[in-house]
N, C-alpha and C. Protein backbone atom coordinates (compact mmCIF):
# COMPACT_ATOMS: atom_id res chain seq x y z
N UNK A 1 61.11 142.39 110.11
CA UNK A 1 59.72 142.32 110.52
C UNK A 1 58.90 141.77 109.37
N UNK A 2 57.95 140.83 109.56
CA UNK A 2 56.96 139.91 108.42
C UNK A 2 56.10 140.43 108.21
N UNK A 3 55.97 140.96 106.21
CA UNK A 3 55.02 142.04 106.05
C UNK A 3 53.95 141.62 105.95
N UNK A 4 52.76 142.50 106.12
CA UNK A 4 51.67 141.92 106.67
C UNK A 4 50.91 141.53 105.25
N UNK A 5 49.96 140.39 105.56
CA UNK A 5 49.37 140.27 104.43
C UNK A 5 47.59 140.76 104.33
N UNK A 6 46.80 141.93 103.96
CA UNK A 6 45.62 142.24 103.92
C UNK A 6 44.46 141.04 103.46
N UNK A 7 44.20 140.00 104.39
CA UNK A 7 43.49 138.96 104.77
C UNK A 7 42.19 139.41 104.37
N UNK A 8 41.60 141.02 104.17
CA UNK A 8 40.49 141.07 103.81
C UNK A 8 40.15 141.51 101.88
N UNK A 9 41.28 141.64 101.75
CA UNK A 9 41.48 142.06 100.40
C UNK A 9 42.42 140.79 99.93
N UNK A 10 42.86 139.85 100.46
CA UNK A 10 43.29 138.31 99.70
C UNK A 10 42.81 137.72 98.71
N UNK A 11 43.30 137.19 97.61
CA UNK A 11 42.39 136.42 96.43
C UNK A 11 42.01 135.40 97.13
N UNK A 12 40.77 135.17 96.93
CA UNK A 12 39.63 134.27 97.20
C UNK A 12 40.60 132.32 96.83
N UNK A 13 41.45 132.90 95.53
CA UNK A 13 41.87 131.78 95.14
C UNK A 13 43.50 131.01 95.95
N UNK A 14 44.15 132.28 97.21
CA UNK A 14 44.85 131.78 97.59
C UNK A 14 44.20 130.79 98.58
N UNK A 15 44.63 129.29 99.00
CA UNK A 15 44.79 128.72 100.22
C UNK A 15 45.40 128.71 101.51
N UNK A 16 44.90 128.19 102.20
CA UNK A 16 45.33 129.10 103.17
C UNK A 16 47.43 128.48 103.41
N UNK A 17 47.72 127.57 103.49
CA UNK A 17 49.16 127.64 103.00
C UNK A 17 50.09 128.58 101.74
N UNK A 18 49.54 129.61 101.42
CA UNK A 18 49.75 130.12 100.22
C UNK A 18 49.92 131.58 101.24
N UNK A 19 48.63 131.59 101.57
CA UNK A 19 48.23 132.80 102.54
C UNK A 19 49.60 132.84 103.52
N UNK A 20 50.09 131.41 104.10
CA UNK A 20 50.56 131.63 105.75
C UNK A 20 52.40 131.92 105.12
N UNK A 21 52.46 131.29 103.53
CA UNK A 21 53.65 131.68 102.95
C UNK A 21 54.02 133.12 102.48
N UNK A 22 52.94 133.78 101.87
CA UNK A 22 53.05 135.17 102.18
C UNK A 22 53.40 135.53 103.33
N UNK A 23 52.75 135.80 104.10
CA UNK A 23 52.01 136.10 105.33
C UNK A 23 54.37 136.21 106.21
N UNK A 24 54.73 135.19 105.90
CA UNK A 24 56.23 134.64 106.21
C UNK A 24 56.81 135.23 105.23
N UNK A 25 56.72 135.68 104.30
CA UNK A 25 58.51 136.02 103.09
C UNK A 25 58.53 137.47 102.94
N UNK A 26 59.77 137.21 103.14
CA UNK A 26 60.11 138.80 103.76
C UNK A 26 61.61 138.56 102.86
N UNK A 27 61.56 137.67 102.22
CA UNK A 27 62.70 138.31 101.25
C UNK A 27 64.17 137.67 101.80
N UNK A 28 63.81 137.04 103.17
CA UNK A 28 65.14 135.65 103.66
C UNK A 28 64.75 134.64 103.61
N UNK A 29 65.72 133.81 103.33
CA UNK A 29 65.13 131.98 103.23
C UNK A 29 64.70 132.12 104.93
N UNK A 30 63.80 131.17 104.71
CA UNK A 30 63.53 130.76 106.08
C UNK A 30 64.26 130.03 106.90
N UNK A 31 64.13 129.91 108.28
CA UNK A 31 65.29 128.90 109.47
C UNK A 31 65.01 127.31 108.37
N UNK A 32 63.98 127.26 108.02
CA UNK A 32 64.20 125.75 107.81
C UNK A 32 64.97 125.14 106.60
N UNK A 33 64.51 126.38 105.50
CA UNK A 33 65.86 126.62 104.50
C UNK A 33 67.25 126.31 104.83
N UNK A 34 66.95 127.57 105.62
CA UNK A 34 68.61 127.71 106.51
C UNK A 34 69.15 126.32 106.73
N UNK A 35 68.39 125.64 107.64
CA UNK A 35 68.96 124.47 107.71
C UNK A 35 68.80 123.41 107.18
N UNK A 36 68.27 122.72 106.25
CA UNK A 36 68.04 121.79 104.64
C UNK A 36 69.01 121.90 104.00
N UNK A 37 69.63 123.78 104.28
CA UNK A 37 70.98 123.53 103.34
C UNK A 37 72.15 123.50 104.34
N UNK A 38 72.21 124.13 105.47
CA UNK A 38 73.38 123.60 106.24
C UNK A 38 73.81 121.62 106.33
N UNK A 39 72.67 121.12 106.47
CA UNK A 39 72.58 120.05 106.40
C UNK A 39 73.07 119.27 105.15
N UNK A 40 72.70 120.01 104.19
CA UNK A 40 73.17 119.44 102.92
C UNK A 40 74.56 119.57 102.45
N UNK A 41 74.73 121.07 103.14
CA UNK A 41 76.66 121.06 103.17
C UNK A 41 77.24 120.29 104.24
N UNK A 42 76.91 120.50 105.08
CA UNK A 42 77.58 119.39 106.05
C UNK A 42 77.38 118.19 106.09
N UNK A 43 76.60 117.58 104.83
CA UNK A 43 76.32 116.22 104.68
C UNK A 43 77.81 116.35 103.80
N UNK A 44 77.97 116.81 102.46
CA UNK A 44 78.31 116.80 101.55
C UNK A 44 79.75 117.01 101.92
N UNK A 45 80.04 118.30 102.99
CA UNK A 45 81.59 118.04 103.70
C UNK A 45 82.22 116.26 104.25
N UNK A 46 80.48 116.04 104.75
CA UNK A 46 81.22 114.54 105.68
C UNK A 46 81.71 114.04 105.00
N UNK A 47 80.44 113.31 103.24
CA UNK A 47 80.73 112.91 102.80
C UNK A 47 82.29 112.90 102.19
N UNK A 48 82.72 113.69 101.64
CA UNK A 48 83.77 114.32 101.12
C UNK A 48 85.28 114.18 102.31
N UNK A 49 85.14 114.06 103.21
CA UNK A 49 85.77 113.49 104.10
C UNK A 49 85.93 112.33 104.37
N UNK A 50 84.95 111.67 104.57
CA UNK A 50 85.18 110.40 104.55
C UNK A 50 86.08 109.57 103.34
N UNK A 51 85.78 110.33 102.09
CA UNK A 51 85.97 109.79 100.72
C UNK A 51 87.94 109.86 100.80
N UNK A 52 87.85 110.74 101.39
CA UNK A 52 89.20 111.79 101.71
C UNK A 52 90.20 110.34 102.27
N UNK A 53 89.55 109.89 103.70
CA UNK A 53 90.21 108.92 104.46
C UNK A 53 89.91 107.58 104.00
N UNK A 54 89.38 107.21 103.20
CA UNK A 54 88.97 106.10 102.48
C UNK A 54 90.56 105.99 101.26
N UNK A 55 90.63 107.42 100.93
CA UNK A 55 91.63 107.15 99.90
C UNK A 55 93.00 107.49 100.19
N UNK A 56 93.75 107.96 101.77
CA UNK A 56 94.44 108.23 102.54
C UNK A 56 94.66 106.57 102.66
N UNK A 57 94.06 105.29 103.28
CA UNK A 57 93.66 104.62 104.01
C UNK A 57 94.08 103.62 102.73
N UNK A 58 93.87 103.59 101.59
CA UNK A 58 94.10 102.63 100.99
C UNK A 58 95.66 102.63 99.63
N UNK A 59 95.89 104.70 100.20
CA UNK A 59 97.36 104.45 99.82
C UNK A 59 98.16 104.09 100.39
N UNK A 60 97.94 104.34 102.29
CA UNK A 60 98.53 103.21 102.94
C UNK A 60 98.67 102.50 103.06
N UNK A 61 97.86 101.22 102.91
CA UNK A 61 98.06 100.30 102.56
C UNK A 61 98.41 99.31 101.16
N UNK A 62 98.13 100.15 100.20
CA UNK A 62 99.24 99.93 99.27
C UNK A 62 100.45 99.84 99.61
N UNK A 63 101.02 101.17 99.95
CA UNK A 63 102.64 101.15 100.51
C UNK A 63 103.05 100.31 101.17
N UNK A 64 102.29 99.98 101.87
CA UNK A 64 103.14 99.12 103.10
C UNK A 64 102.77 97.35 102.17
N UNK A 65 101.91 97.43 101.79
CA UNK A 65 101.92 95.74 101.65
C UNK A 65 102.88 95.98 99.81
N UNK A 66 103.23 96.94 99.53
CA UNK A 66 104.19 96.90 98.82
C UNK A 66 105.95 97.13 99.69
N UNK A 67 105.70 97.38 100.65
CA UNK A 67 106.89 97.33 101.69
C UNK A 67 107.48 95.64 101.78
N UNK A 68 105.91 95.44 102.02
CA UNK A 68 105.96 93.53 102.65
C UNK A 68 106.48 92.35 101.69
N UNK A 69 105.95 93.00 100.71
CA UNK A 69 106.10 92.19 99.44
C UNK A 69 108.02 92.14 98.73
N UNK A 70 108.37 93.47 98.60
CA UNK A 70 109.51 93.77 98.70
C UNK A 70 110.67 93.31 99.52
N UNK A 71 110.23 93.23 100.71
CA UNK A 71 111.48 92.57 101.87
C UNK A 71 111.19 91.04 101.73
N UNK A 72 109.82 90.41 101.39
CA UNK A 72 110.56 88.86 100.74
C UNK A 72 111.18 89.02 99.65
N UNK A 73 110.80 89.70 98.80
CA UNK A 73 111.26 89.37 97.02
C UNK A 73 112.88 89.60 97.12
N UNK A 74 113.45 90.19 98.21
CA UNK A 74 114.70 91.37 98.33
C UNK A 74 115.33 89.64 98.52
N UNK A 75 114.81 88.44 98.70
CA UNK A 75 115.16 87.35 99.39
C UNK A 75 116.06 86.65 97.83
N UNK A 76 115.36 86.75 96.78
CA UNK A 76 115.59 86.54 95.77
C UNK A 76 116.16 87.40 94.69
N UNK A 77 116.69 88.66 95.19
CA UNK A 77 117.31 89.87 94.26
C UNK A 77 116.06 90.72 93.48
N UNK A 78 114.68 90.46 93.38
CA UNK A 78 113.66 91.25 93.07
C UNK A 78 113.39 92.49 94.10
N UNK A 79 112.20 93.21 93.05
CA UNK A 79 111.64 94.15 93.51
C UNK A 79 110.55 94.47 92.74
N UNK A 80 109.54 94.97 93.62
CA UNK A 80 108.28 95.84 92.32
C UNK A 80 108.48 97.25 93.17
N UNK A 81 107.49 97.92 92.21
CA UNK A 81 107.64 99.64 92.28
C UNK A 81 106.46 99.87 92.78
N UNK A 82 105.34 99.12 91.90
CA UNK A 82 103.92 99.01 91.77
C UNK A 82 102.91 98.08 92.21
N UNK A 83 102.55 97.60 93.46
CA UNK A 83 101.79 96.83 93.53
C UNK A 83 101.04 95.96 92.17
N UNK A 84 99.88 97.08 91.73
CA UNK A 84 98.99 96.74 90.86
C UNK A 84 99.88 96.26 89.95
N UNK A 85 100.62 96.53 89.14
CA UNK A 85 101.10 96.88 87.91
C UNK A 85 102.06 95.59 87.97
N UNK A 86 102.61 95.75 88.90
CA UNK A 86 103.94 94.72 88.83
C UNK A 86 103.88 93.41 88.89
N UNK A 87 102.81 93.04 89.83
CA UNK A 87 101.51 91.78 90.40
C UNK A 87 100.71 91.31 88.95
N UNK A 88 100.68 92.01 88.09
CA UNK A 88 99.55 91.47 87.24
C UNK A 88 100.22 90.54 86.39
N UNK A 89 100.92 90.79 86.07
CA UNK A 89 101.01 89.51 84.92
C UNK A 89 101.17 88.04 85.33
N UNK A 90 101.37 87.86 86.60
CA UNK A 90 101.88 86.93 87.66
C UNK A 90 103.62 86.56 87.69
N UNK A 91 104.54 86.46 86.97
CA UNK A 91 105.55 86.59 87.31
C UNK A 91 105.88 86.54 88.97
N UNK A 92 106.24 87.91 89.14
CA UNK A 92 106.50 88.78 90.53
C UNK A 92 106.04 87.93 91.43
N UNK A 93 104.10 87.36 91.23
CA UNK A 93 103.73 86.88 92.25
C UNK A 93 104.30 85.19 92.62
N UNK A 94 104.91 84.56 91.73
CA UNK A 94 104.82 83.82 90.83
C UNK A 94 106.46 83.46 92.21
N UNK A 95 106.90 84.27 92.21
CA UNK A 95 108.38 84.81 92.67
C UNK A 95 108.17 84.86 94.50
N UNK A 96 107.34 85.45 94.67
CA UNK A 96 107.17 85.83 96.00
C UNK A 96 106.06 84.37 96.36
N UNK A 97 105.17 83.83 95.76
CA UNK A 97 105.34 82.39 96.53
C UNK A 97 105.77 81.70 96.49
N UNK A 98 106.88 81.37 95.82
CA UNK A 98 107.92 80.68 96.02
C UNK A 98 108.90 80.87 96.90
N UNK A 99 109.16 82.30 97.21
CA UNK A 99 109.60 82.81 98.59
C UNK A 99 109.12 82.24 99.95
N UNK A 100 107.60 82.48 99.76
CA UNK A 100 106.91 82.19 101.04
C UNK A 100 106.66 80.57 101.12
N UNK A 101 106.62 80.07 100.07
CA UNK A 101 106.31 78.71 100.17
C UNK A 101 107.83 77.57 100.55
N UNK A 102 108.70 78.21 99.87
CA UNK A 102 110.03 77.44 100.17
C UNK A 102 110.08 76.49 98.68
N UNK A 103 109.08 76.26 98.01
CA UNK A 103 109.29 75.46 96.70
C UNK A 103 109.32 75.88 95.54
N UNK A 104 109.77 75.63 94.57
CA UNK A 104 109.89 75.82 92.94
C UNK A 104 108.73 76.02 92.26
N UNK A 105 108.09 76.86 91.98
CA UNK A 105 106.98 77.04 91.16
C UNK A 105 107.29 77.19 89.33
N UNK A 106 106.16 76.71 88.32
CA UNK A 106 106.14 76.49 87.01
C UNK A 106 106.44 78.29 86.36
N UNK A 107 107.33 78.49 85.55
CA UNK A 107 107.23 80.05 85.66
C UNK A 107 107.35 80.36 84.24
N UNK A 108 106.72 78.98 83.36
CA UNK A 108 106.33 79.44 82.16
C UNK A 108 105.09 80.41 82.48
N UNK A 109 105.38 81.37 81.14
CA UNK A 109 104.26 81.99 80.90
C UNK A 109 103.86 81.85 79.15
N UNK A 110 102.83 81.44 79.21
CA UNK A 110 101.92 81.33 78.14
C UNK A 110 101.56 82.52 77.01
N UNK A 111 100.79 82.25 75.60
CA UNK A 111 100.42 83.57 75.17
C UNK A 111 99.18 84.00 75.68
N UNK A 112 98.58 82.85 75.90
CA UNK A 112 97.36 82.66 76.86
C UNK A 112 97.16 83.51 78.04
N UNK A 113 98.30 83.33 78.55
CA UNK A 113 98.14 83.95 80.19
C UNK A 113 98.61 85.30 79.45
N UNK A 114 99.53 85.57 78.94
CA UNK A 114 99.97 86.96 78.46
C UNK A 114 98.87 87.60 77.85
N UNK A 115 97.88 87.43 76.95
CA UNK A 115 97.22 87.64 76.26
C UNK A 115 95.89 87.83 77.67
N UNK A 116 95.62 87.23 78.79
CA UNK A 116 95.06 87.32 79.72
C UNK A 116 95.04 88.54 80.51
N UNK A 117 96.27 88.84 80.40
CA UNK A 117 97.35 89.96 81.29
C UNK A 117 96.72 91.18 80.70
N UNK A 118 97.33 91.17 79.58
CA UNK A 118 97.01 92.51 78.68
C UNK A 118 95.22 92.80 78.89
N UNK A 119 94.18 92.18 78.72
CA UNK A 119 92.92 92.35 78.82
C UNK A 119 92.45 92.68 79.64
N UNK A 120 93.37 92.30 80.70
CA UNK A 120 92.96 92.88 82.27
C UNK A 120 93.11 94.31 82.31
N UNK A 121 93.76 94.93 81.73
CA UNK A 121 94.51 96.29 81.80
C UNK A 121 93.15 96.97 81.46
């Protein structure tokens, strides 16, 4: 029950939003509280979910286009482990279009390009 507030004995200096906030606190957040923060957790769950299937979503597809990559390279006795990792220096990739392309690619590597490699990291 909302305790009452003595409107005739009130400081002169409350307003009347001051007054109608008394007048309301009884010592529970209010419904609108209540829900500012339900809202804010259930924003913060979505969010957090979503983030969830975003990163579900792109270890899948790692795997598999490391699946893809693998059953050409398997064409030439290769393999990577690692997408990222294995792909970077170009080698590997270096390997697998030449797979897909059917032609001989240049497979010097430089200190340049090596020195490229490493910076990327």
């Amino acid at each position: 029950m909302p305790q009452a507030v003595d409107m005739a004995n009130a400081s002169p200096d409350l307003d009347n939003a001051e007054a109608q906030r008394q007048l309301h606190n009884n010592n529970r957040p209010s419904s609108s509280a209540f829900w500012e923060t339900e809202c804010t957790s259930s924003k913060l769950f979505e969010c957090s979910r979503i983030r969830a299937l975003a990163d579900e979503r792109d270890a899948v597809q790692k795997k598999t286009f490391t699946k893809w990559v693998n059953s050409h390279l398997s064409r030439v006795s290769c393999r990577i482990s690692d997408l990222y990792t294995d792909l970077r220096d170009g080698y590997m990739l270096t390997r697998l279009l030449e797979v897909l392309s059917g032609e001989l690619l240049n497979h010097t590597v430089t200190e340049e390009v090596r020195m490229d490699s490493m910076m990327a990291v």
